[in-house]
Structures are given as structure tokens and as C-alpha cells.
Protein backbone atom coordinates (compact mmCIF):
# COMPACT_ATOMS: atom_id res chain seq x y z
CA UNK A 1 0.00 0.00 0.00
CA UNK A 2 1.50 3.16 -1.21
CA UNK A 3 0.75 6.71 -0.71
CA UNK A 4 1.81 10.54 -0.82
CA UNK A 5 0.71 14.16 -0.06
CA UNK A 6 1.89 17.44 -1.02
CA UNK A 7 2.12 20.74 0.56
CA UNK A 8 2.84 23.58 -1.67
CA UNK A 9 4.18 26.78 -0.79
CA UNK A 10 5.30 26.42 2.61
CA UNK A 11 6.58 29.84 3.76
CA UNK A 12 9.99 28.40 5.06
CA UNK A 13 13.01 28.27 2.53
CA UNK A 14 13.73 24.27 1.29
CA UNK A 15 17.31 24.76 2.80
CA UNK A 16 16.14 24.72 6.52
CA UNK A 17 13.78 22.60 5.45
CA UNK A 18 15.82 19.42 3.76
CA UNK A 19 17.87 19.60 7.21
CA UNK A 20 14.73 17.85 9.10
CA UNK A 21 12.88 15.99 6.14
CA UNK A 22 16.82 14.15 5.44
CA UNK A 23 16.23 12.83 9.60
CA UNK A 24 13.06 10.72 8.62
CA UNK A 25 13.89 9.80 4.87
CA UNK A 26 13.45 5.66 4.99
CA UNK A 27 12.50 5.56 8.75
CA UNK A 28 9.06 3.65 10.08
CA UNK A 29 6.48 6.14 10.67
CA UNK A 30 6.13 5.70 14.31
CA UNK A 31 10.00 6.78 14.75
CA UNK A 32 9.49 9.21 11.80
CA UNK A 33 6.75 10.86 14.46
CA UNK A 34 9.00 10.72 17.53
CA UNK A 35 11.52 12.48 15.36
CA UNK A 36 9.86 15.16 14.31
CA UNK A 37 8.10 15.40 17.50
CA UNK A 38 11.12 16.41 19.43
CA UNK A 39 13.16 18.80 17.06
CA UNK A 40 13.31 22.26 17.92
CA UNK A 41 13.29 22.95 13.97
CA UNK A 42 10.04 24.60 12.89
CA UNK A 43 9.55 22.44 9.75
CA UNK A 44 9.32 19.93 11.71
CA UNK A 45 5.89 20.83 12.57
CA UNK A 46 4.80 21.71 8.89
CA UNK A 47 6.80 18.53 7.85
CA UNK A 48 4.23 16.64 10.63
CA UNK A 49 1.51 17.70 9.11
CA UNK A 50 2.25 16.18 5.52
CA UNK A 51 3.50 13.03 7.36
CA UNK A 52 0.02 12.97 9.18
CA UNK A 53 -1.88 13.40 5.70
CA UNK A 54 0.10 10.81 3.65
CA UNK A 55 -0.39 8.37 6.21
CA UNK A 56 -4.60 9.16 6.50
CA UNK A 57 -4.28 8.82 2.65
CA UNK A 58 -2.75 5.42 3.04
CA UNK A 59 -5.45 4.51 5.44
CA UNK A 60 -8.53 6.08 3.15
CA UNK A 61 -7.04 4.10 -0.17
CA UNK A 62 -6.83 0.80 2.63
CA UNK A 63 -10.35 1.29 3.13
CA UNK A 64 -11.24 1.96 -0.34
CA UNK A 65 -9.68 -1.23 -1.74
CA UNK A 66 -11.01 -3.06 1.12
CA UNK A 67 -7.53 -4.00 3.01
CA UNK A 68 -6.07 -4.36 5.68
CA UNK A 69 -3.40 -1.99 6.70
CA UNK A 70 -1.22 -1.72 10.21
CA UNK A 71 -0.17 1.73 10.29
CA UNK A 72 2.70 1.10 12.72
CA UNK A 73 4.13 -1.33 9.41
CA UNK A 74 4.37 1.77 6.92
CA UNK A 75 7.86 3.48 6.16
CA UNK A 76 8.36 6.67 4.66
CA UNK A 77 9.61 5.42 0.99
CA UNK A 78 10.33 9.09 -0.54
CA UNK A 79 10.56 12.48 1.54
CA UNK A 80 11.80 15.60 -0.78
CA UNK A 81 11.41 19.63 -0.46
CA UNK A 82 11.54 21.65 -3.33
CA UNK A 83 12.15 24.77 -4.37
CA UNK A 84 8.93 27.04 -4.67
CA UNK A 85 7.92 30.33 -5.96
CA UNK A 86 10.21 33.30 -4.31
CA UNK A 87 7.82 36.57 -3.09
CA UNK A 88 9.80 39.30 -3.84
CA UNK A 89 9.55 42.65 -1.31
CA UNK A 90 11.92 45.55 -1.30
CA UNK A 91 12.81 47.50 1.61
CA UNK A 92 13.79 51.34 2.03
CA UNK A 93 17.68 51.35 2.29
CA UNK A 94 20.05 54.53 2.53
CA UNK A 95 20.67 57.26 0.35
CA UNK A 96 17.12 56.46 -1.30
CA UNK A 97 17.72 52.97 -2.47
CA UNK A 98 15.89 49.93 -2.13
CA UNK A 99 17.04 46.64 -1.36
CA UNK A 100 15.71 43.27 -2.58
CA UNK A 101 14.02 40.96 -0.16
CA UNK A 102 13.22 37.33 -0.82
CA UNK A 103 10.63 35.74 1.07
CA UNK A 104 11.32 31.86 -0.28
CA UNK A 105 8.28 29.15 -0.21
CA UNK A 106 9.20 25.06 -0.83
CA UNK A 107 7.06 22.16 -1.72
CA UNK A 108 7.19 19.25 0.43
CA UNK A 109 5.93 15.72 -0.70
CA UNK A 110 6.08 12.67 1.22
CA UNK A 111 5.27 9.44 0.18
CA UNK A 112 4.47 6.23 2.41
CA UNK A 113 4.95 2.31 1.60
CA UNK A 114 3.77 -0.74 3.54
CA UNK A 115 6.42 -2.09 5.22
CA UNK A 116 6.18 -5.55 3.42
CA UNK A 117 5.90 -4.04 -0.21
CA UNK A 118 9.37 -2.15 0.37
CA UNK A 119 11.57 -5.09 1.89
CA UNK A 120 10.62 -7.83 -0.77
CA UNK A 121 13.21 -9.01 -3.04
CA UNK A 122 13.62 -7.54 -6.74
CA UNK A 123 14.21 -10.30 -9.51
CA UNK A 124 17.02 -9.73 -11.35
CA UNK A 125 17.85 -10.37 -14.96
CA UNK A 126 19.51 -13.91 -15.27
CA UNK A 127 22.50 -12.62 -17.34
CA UNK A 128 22.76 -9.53 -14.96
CA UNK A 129 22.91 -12.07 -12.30
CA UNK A 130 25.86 -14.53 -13.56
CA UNK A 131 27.81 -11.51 -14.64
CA UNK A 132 28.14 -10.02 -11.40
CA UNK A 133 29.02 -13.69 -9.93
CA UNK A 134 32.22 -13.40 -12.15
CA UNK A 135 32.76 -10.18 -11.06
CA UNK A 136 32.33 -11.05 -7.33
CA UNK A 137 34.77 -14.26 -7.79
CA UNK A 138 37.99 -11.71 -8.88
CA UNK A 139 37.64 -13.19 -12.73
CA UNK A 140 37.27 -10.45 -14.93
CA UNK A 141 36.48 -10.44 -18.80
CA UNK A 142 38.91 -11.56 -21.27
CA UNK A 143 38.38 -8.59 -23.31
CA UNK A 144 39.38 -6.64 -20.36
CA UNK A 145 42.31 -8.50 -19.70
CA UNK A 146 43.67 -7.69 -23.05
CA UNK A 147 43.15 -4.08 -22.80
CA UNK A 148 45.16 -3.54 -19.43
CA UNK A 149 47.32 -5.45 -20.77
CA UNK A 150 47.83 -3.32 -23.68
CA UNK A 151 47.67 -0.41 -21.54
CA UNK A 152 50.56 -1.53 -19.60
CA UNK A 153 52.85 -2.34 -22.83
CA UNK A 154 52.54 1.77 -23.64
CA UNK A 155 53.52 3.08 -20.53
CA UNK A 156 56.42 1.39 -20.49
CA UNK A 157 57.44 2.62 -23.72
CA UNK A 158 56.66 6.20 -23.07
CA UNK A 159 58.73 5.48 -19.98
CA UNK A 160 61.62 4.93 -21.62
């Protein structure tokens, strides 16, 4: 079971906000929670309340597919803050100038995975698969022999 939700235009720049959202990137939601719970960053509380969304939306598309879902089980897959739209203000500064003012705004989107779906095993490609066995062993490619081989033959002429 997979969802997400999106905030958009949260007035806090992305900067001070990627420093909290990198803390619960790939943690359980329960600890994700506790995390954010007890940081003395304020987007931690904005970053809550996307956390708290995405994981009602989990529960809502649960409900709608008629499944069961432990919410204690779901992880938080993919947590990113981007860059929004800058509001730009001026203030009066000497000699009759103005100087620029950015007020920066930042998306954040969170998305949450059962805790099952994101721990089971990819299949791999069979020839993917025996290639990297030879690679693991120390064996490498004949064709790759050749060339480092060749590769050491002109060095040691340019050497001497």
C-alpha cells in the first residue's frame, strides 16, 4: 500500500527545510513521528503535518480497496522539499535605495509504503545475475584483460 501528499508553498526556505525531512527519509512512521516530535526545527511541525496526511491517505485508499493496513508497518519510501515560488519585497535602504528581499516558499511531498511491499526481493535479470558472480569471484572479462594489458605495454614505452 502506497501513498503521498503534497504541501505547496510552505513559507519556510527548502534549505532549513531538507535539514529535518533528510532525519526521517526511509525511517518507520512511528520513529518518523517521535523524530519530528522532538526537534526544535520549525519544519518539523509543517513537515508533521504532511506526514500525518500521507499516512490518513494510506489509510482512506486501505479502506477503499477493502484492506487491511497496520499503520505502525508503513515506512516513509520518498521524503523531498523543493524549491517554490520566491515573493519578492523591497525594503527602504540609505541614500534612497531599495534593497531586494526574498521571502522563499518550498514544496514538500512525502510518500508512504507498507512495510512488506518495500523489503521484498527484486528479480534480477539472469544474465545480470551470472555476470556479477564473475565479477564477485575476482575473474574479470577476457576482453578486459587484453586491454590492461595493452595499456601496460605503452607506458612502459613512453617510460623509456
Amino acid at each position: 500500500m502506497e501513498a503521498r501528499a503534497i504541501q505547496r508553498t510552505v513559507r519556510q526556505s527548502a534549505r532549513k527545510m531538507r535539514l529535518v525531512i533528510d532525519q526521517i527519509r526511509g525511517q518507520a512512521v512511528p520513529q518518523a513521528y517521535a523524530i519530528l516530535r522532538f526537534s526544535k526545527k520549525l519544519a518539523a511541525k509543517q513537515i508533521h503535518k504532511v506526514l500525518k496526511s500521507a499516512v490518513a491517505n494510506a489509510e482512506q485508499r486501505a479502506l477503499r480497496e477493502n484492506t487491511a493496513l497496520d499503520v505502525d508497518q508503513l515506512r516513509v519510501k520518498y521524503a523531498v522539499v523543493n524549491e517554490g515560488p520566491t515573493l519578492k519585497r523591497f525594503t527602504p535602504a540609505a541614500m534612497g535605495r531599495a534593497t531586494p528581499i526574498k521571502k522563499r516558499t518550498s514544496h514538500v511531498e512525502i510518500h508512504v509504503e507498507g512495510d512488506a511491499e518495500s523489503r521484498a526481493p527484486k528479480p534480477t535479470p539472469a544474465k545480470a545475475g551470472a555476470k556479477a558472480e564473475v565479477v564477485a569471484k575476482g575473474k574479470r572479462p577476457k576482453a578486459a584483460k587484453k586491454k590492461k594489458a595493452a595499456a601496460g605495454k605503452t607506458k612502459k614505452k613512453a617510460g623509456k
